[in-house]
C-alpha atoms as a PDB file:
ATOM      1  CA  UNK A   1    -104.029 -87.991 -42.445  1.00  0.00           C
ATOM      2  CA  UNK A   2    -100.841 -89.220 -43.539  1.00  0.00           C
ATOM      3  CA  UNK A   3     -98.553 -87.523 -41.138  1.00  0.00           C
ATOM      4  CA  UNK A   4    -100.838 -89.411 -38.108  1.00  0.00           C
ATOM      5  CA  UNK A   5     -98.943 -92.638 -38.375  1.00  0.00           C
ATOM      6  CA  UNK A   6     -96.033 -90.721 -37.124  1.00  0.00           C
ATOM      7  CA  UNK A   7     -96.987 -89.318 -34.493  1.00  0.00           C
ATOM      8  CA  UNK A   8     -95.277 -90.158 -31.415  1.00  0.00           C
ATOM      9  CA  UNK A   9     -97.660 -92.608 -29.196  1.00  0.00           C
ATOM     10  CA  UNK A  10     -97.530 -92.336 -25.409  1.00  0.00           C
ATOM     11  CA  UNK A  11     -96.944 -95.379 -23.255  1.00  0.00           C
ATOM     12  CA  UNK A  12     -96.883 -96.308 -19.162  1.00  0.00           C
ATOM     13  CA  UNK A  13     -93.881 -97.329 -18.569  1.00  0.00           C
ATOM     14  CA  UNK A  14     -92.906 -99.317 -15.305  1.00  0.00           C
ATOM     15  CA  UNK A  15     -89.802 -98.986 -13.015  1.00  0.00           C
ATOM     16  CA  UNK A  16     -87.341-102.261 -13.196  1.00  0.00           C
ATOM     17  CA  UNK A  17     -87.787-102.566  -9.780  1.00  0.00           C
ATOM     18  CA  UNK A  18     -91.395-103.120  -9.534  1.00  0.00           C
ATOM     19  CA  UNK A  19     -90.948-106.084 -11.947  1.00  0.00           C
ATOM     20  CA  UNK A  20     -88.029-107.537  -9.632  1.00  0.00           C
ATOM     21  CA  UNK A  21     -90.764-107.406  -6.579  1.00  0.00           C
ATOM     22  CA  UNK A  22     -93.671-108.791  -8.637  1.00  0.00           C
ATOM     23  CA  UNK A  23     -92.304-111.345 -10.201  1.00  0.00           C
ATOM     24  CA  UNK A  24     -90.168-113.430  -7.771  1.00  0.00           C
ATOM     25  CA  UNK A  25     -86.677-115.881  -9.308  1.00  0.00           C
ATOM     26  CA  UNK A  26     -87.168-119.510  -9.343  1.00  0.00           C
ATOM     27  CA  UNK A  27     -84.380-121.439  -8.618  1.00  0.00           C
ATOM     28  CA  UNK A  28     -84.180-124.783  -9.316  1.00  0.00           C
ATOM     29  CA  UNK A  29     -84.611-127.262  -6.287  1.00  0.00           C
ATOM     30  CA  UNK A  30     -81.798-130.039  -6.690  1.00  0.00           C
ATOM     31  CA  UNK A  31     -79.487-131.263  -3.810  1.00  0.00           C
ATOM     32  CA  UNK A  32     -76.062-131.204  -4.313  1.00  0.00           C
ATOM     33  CA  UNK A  33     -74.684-134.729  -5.475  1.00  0.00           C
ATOM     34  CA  UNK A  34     -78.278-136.177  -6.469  1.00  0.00           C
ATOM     35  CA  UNK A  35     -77.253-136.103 -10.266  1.00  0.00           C
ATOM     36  CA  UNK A  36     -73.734-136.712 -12.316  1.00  0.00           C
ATOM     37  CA  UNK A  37     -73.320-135.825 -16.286  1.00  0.00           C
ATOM     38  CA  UNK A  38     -71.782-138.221 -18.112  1.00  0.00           C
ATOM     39  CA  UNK A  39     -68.796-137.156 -19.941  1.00  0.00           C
ATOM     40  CA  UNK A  40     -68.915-138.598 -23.093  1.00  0.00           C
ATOM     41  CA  UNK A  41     -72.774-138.205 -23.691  1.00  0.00           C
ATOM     42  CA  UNK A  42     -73.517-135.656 -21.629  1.00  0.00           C
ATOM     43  CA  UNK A  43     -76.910-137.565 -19.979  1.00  0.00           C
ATOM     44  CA  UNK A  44     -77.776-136.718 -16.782  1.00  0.00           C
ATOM     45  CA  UNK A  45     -77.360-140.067 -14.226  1.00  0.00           C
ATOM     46  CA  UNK A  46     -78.921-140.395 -10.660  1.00  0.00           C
ATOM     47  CA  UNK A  47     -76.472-140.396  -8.537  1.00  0.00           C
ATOM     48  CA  UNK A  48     -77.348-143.942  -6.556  1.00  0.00           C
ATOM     49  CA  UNK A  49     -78.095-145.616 -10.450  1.00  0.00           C
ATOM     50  CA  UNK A  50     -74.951-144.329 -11.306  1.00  0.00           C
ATOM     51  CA  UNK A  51     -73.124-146.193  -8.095  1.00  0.00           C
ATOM     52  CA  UNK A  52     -75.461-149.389  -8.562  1.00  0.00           C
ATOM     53  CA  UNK A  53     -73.614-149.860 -12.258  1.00  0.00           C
ATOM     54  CA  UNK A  54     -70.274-149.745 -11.111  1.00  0.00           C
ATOM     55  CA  UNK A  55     -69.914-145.982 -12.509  1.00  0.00           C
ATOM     56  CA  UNK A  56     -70.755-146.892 -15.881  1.00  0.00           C
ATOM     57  CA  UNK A  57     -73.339-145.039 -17.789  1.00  0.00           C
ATOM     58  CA  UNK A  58     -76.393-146.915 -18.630  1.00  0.00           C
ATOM     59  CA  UNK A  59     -76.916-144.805 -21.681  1.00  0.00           C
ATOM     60  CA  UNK A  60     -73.227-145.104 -24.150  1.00  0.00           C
ATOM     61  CA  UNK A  61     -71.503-146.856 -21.866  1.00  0.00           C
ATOM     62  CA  UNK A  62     -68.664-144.849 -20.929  1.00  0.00           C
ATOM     63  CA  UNK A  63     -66.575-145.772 -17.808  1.00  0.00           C
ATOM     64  CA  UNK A  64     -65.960-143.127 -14.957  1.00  0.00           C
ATOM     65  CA  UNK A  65     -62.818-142.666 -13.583  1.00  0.00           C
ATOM     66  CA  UNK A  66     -62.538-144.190  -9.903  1.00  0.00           C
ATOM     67  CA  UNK A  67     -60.882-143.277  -6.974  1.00  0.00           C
ATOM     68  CA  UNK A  68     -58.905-146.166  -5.180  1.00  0.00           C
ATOM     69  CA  UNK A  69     -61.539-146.587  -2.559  1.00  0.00           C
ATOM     70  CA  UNK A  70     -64.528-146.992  -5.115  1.00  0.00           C
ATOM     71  CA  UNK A  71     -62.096-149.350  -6.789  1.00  0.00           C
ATOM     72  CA  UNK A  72     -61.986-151.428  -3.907  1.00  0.00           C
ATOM     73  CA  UNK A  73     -65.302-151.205  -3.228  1.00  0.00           C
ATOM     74  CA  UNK A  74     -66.542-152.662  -6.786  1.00  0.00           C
ATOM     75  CA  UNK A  75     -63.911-154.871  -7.274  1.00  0.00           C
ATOM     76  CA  UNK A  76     -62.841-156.999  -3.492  1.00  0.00           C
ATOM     77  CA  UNK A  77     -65.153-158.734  -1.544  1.00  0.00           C
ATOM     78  CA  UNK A  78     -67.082-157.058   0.783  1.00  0.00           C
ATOM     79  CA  UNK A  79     -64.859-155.597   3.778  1.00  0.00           C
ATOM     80  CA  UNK A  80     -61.692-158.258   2.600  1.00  0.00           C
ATOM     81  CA  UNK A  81     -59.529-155.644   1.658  1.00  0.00           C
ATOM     82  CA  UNK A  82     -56.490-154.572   4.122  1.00  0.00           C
ATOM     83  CA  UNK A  83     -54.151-151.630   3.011  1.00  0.00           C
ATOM     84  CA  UNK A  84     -50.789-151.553   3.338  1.00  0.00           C
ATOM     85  CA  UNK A  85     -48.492-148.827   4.249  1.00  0.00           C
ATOM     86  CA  UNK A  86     -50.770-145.741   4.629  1.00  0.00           C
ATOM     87  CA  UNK A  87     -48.728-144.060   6.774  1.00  0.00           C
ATOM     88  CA  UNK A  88     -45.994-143.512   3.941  1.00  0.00           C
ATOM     89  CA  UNK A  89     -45.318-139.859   3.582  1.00  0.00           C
ATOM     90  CA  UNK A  90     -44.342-138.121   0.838  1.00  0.00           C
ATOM     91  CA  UNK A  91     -41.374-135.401   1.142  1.00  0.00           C
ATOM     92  CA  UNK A  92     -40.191-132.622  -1.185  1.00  0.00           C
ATOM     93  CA  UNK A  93     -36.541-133.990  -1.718  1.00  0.00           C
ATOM     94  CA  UNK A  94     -36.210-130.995  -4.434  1.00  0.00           C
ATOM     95  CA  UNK A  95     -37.801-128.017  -2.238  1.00  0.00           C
ATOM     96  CA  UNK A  96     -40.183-127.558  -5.159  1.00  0.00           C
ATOM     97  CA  UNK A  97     -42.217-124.477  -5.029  1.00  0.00           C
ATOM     98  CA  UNK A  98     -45.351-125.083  -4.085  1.00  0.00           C
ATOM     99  CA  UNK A  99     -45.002-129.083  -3.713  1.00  0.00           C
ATOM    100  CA  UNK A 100     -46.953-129.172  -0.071  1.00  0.00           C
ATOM    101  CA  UNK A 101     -49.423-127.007  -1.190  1.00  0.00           C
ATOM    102  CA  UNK A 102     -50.619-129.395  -4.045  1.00  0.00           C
ATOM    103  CA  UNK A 103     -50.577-132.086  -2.034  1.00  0.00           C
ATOM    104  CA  UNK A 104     -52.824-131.041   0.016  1.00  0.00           C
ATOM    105  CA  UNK A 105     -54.995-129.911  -2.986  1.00  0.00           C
ATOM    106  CA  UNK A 106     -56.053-133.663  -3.997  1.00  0.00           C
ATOM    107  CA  UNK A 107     -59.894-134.373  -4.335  1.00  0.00           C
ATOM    108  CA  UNK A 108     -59.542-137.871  -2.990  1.00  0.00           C
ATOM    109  CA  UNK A 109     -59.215-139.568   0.948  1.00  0.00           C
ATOM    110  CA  UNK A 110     -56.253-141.763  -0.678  1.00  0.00           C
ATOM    111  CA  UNK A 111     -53.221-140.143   1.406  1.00  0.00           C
ATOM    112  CA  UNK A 112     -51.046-140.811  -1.979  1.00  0.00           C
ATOM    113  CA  UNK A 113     -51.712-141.549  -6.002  1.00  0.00           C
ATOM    114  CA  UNK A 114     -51.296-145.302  -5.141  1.00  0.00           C
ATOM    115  CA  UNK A 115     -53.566-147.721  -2.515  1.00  0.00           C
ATOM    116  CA  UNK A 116     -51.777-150.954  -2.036  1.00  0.00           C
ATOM    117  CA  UNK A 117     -52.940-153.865   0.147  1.00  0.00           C
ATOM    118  CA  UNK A 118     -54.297-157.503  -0.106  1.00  0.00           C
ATOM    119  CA  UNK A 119     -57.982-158.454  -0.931  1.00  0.00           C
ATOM    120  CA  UNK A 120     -60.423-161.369  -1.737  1.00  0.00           C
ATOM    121  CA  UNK A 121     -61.791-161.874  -4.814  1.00  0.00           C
ATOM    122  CA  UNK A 122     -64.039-164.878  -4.556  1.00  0.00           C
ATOM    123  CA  UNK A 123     -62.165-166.140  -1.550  1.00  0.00           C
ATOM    124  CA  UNK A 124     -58.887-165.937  -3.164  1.00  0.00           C
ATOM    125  CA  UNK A 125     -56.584-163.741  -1.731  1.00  0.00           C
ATOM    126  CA  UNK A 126     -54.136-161.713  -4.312  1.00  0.00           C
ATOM    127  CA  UNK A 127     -51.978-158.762  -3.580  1.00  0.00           C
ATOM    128  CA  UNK A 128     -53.026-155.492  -5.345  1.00  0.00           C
ATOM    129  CA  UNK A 129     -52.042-152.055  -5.847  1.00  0.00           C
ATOM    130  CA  UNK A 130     -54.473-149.433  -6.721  1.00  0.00           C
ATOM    131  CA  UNK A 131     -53.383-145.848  -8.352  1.00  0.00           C
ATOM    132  CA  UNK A 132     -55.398-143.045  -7.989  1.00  0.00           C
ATOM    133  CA  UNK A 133     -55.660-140.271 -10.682  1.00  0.00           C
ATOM    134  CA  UNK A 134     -57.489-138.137  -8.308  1.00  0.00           C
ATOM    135  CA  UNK A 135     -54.404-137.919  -6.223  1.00  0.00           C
ATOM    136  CA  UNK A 136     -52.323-135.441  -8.132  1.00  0.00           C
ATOM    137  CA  UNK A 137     -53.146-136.974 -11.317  1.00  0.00           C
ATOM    138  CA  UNK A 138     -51.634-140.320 -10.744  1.00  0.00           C
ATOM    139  CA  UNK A 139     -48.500-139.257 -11.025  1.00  0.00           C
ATOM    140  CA  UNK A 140     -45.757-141.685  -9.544  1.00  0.00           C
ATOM    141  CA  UNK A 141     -43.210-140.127  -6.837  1.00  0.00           C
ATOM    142  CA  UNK A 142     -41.332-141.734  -4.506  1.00  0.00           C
ATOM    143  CA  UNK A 143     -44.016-143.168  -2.389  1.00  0.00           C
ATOM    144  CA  UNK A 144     -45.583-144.285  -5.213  1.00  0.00           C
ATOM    145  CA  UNK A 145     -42.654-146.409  -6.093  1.00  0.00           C
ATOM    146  CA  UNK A 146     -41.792-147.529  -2.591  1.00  0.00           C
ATOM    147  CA  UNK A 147     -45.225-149.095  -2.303  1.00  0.00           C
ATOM    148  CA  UNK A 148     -45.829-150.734  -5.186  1.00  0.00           C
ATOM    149  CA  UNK A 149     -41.879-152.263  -4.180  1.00  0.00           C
ATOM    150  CA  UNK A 150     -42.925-153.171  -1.254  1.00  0.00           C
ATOM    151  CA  UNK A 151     -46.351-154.649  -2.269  1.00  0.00           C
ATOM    152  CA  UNK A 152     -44.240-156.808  -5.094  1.00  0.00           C
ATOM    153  CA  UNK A 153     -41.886-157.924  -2.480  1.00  0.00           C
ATOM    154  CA  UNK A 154     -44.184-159.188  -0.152  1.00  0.00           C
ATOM    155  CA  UNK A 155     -46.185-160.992  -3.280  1.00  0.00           C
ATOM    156  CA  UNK A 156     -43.499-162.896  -3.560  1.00  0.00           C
ATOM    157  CA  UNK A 157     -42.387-163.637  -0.392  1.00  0.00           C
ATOM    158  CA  UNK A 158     -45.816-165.022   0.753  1.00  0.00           C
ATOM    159  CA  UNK A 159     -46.567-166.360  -3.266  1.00  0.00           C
ATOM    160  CA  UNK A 160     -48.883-164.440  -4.096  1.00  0.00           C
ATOM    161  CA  UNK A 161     -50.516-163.527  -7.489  1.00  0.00           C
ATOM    162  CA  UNK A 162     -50.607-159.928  -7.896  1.00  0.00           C
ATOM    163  CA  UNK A 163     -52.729-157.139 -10.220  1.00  0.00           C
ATOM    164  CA  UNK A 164     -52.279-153.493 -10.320  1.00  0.00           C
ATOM    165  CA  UNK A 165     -54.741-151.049 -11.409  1.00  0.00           C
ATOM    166  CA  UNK A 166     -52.891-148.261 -13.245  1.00  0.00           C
ATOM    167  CA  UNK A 167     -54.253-145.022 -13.787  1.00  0.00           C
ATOM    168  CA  UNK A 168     -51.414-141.883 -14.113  1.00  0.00           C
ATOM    169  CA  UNK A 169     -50.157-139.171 -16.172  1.00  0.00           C
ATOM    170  CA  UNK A 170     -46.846-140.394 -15.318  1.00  0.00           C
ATOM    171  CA  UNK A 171     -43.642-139.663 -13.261  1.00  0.00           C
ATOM    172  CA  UNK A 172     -44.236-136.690 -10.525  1.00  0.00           C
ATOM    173  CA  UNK A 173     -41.979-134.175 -12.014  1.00  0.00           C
ATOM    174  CA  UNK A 174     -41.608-132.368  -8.754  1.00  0.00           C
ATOM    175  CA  UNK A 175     -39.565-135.135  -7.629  1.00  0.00           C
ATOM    176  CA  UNK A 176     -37.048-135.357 -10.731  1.00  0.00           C
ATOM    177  CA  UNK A 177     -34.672-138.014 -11.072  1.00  0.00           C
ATOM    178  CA  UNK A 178     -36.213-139.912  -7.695  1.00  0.00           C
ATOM    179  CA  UNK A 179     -39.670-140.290  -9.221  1.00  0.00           C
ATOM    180  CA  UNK A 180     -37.989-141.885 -12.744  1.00  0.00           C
ATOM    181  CA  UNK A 181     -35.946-144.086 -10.331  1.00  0.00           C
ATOM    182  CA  UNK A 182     -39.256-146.340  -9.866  1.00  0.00           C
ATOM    183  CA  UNK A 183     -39.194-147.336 -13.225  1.00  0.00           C
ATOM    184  CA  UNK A 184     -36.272-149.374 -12.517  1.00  0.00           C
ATOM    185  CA  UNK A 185     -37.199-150.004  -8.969  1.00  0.00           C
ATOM    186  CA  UNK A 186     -40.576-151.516  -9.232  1.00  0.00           C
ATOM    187  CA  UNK A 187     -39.277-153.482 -12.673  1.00  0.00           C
ATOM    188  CA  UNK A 188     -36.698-155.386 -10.831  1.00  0.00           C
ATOM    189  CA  UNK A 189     -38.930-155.704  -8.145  1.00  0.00           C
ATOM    190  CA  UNK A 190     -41.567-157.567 -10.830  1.00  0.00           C
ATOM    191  CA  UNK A 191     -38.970-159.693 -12.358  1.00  0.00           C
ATOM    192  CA  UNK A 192     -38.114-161.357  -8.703  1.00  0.00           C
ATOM    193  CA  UNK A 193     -41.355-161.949  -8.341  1.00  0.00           C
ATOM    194  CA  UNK A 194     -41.808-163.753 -12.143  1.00  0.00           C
ATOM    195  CA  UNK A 195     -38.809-165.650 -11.291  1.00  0.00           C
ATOM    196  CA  UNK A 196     -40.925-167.127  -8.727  1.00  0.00           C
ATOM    197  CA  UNK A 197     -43.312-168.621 -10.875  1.00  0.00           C
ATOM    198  CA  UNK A 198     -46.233-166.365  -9.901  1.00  0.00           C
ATOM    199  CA  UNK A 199     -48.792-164.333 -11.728  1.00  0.00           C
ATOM    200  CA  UNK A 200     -48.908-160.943 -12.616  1.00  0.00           C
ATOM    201  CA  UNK A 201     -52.213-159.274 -14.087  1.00  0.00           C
ATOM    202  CA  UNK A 202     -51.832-155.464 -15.048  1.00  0.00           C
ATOM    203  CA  UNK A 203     -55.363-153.435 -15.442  1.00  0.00           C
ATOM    204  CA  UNK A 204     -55.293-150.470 -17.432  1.00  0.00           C
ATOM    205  CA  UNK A 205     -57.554-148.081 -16.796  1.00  0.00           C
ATOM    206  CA  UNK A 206     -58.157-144.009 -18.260  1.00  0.00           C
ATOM    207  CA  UNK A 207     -55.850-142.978 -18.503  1.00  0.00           C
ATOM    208  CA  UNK A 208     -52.215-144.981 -18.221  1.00  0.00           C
ATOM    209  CA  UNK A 209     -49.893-142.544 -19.590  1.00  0.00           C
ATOM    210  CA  UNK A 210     -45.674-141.402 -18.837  1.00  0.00           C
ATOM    211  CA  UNK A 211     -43.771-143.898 -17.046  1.00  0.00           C
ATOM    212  CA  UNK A 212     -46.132-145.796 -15.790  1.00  0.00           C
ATOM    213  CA  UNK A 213     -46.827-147.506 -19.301  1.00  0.00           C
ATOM    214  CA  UNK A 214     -42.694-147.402 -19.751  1.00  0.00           C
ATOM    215  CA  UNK A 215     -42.453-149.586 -17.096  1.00  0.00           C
ATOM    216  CA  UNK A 216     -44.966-151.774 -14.959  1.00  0.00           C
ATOM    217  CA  UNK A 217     -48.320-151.113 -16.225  1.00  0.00           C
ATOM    218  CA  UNK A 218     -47.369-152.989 -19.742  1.00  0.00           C
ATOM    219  CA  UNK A 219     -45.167-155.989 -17.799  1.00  0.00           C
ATOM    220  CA  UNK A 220     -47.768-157.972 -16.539  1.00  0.00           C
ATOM    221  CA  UNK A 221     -48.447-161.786 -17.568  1.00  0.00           C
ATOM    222  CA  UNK A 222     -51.658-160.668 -18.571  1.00  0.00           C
ATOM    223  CA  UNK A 223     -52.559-156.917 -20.168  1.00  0.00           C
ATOM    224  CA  UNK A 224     -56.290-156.067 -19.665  1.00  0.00           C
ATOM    225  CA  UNK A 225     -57.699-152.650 -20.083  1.00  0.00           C
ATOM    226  CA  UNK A 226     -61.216-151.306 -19.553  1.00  0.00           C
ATOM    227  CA  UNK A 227     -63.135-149.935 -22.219  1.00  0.00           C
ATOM    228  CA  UNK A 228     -61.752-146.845 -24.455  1.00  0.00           C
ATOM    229  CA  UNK A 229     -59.154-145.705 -21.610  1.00  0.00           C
ATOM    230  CA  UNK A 230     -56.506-143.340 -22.842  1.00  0.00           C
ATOM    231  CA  UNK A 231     -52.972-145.608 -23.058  1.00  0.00           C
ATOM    232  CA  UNK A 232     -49.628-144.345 -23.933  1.00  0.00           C
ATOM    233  CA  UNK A 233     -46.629-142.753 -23.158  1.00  0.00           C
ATOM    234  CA  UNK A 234     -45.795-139.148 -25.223  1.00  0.00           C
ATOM    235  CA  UNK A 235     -49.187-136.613 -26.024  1.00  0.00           C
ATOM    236  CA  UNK A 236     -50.412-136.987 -28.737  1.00  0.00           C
ATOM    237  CA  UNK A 237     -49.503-133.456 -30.354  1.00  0.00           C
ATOM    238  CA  UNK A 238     -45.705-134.265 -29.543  1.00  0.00           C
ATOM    239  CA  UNK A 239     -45.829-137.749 -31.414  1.00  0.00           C
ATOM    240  CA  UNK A 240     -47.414-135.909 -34.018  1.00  0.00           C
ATOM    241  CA  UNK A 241     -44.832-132.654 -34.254  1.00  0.00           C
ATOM    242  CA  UNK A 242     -41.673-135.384 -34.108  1.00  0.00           C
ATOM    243  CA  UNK A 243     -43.191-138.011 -36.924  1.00  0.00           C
ATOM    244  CA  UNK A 244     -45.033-135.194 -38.797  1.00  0.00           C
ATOM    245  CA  UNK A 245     -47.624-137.281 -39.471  1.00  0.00           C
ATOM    246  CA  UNK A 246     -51.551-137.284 -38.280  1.00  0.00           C
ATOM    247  CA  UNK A 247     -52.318-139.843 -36.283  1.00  0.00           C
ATOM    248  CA  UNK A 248     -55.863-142.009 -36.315  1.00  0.00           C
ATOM    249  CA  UNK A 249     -58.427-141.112 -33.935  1.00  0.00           C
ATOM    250  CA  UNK A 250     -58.516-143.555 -31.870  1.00  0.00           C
ATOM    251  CA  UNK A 251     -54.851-143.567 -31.625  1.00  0.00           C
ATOM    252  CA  UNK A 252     -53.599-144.494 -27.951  1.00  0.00           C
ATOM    253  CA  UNK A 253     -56.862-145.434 -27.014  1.00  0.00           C
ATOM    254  CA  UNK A 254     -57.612-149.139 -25.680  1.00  0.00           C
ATOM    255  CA  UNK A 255     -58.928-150.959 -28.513  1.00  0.00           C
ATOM    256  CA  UNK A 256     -56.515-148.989 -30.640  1.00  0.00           C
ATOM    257  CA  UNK A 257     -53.464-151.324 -28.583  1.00  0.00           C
ATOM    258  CA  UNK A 258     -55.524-154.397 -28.575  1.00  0.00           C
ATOM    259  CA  UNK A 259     -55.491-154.266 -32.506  1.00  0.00           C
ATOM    260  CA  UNK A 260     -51.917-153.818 -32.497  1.00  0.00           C
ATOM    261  CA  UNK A 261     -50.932-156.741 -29.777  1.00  0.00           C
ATOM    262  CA  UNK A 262     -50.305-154.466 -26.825  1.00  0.00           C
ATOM    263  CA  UNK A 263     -53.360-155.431 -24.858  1.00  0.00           C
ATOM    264  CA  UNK A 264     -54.572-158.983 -24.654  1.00  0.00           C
ATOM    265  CA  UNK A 265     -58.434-157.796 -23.688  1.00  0.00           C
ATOM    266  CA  UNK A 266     -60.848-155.559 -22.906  1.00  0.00           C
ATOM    267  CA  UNK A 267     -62.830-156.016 -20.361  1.00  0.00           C
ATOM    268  CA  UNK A 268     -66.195-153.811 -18.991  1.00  0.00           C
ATOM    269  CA  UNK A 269     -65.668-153.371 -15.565  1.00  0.00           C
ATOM    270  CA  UNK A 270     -69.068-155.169 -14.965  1.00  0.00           C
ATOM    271  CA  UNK A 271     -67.493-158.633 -15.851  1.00  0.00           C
ATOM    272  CA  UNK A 272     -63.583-157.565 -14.153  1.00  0.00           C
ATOM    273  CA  UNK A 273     -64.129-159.737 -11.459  1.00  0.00           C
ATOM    274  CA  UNK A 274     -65.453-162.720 -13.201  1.00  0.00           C
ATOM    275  CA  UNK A 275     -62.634-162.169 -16.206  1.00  0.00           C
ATOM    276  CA  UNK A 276     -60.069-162.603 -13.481  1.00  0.00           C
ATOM    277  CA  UNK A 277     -61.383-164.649 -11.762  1.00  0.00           C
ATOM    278  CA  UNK A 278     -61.355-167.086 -14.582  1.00  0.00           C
ATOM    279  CA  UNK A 279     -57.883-166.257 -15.324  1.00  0.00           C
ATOM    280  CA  UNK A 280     -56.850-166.914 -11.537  1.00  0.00           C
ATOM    281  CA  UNK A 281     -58.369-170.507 -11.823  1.00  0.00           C
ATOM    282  CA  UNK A 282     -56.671-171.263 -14.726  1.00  0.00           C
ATOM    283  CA  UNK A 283     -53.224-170.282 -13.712  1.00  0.00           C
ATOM    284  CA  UNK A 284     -53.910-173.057 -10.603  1.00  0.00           C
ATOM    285  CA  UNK A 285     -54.219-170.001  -8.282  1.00  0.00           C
ATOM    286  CA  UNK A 286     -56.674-171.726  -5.100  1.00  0.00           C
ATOM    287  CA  UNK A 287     -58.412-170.582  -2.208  1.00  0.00           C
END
């Protein structure tokens, strides 16, 4: 009969918690650390693979960001380097809410956003400050400044060639006025030590942003920059908002600069040490 397809049908039903008992959660198996995800691409790199190519991903090629002691480690040779000042402090000459608390908040063992010292690279020894964007960002305070001063200064009084590897989002705005006094600071510092007749190298790396690329980070001799890294000094929104124009989209961006004259190369940080190097020997820089 027709009304028989309606009828209701009875069914065994099971309680929830029979199913949670019989049928026991698999969870995946992978130690923490074992794998990174690349940023860009989104692949999935062993961790050691990932260490063995200088943090660069095998499959697009994009460049990690390093801290100042995997800089070191990729870039001087082996157990040459010899930091400088480690023991600088930084204050809170504004009482800042909250200041001590974020610095003790940094994912990184550099004690401040910059690593300065003096290193081998292929024998030679140069003078080198390293800035750390895992250390509050990069951001250039006091210490920062007093540093890098000190590391210039001593460049040139032992005629040295120095290099910096920049990487900030600028000047520390918990320290006001006394973090944009660096700009000045470190420039005058840098024009002693050209007056001298010795070389300065600036390495731009993602991202080189605020006062830092006001001042020292586009000074140097020589301009390099790694691969894509993000380079300027406003956002991008508040260029945009003043000029009311759109911008391109690979505006601020590495090769963006090198087309318009404000980099003179990019270099993959597989071939940094050989590109300067190079540039070492040909400014008459010796063992």
């Amino acid at each position: 009969m027709l009304k028989d397809l309606f009828v209701k049908r009875q069914y065994a039903t099971v309680k929830s918690s029979t199913l949670k008992k019989s049928v026991p959660e698999e969870k995946p198996n992978i130690p923490s650390g074992m794998w990174e995800k690349c940023d860009k691409c989104n692949s999935m790199i062993y961790a050691e693979d990932l260490e063995n190519s200088k943090f660069v991903c095998s499959t697009c090629g994009h460049h990690f960001r390093l801290n100042a002691k995997e800089r070191i480690k990729v870039f001087f040779d082996k157990d040459t380097f010899k930091e400088f000042w480690k023991d600088l402090k930084t204050t809170n000459p504004l009482d800042f809410k909250g200041y001590e608390e974020k610095l003790k908040s940094t994912k990184t063992d550099s004690t401040e956003a910059v690593v300065t010292g003096v290193g081998k690279l292929n024998g030679i020894e140069v003078a080198c400050a390293i800035m750390d964007s895992f250390f509050m960002m990069g951001s250039m305070g006091t210490v920062v400044g007093e540093k890098i001063t000190r590391l210039i200064e001593h460049a040139t009084e032992n005629k040295l060639p120095l290099m910096i590897f920049t990487a900030s989002g600028g000047a520390r705005m918990q320290e006001g006025i006394f973090s944009l006094m660096q700009m000045a600071k470190i420039s005058a510092a840098l024009a002693k030590h050209s007056e001298a007749g010795l070389l300065y190298i600036s390495i731009l790396t993602d991202p080189t942003t605020g006062g830092v690329t006001a001042s020292f980070a586009m000074e140097g001799d020589i301009i390099l920059s790694e691969p894509n890294a993000l380079i300027g000094f406003a956002g991008r929104r508040v260029i945009e908002n003043t000029i009311k124009e759109t911008l391109p989209d690979n505006f601020q961006k590495a090769e963006f600069l090198l087309e318009k004259g404000f980099v003179d190369a990019i270099v993959e940080r597989k071939n940094m040490r050989a590109c300067i190097y190079k540039i070492l020997i040909l400014h008459g820089v010796r063992n």
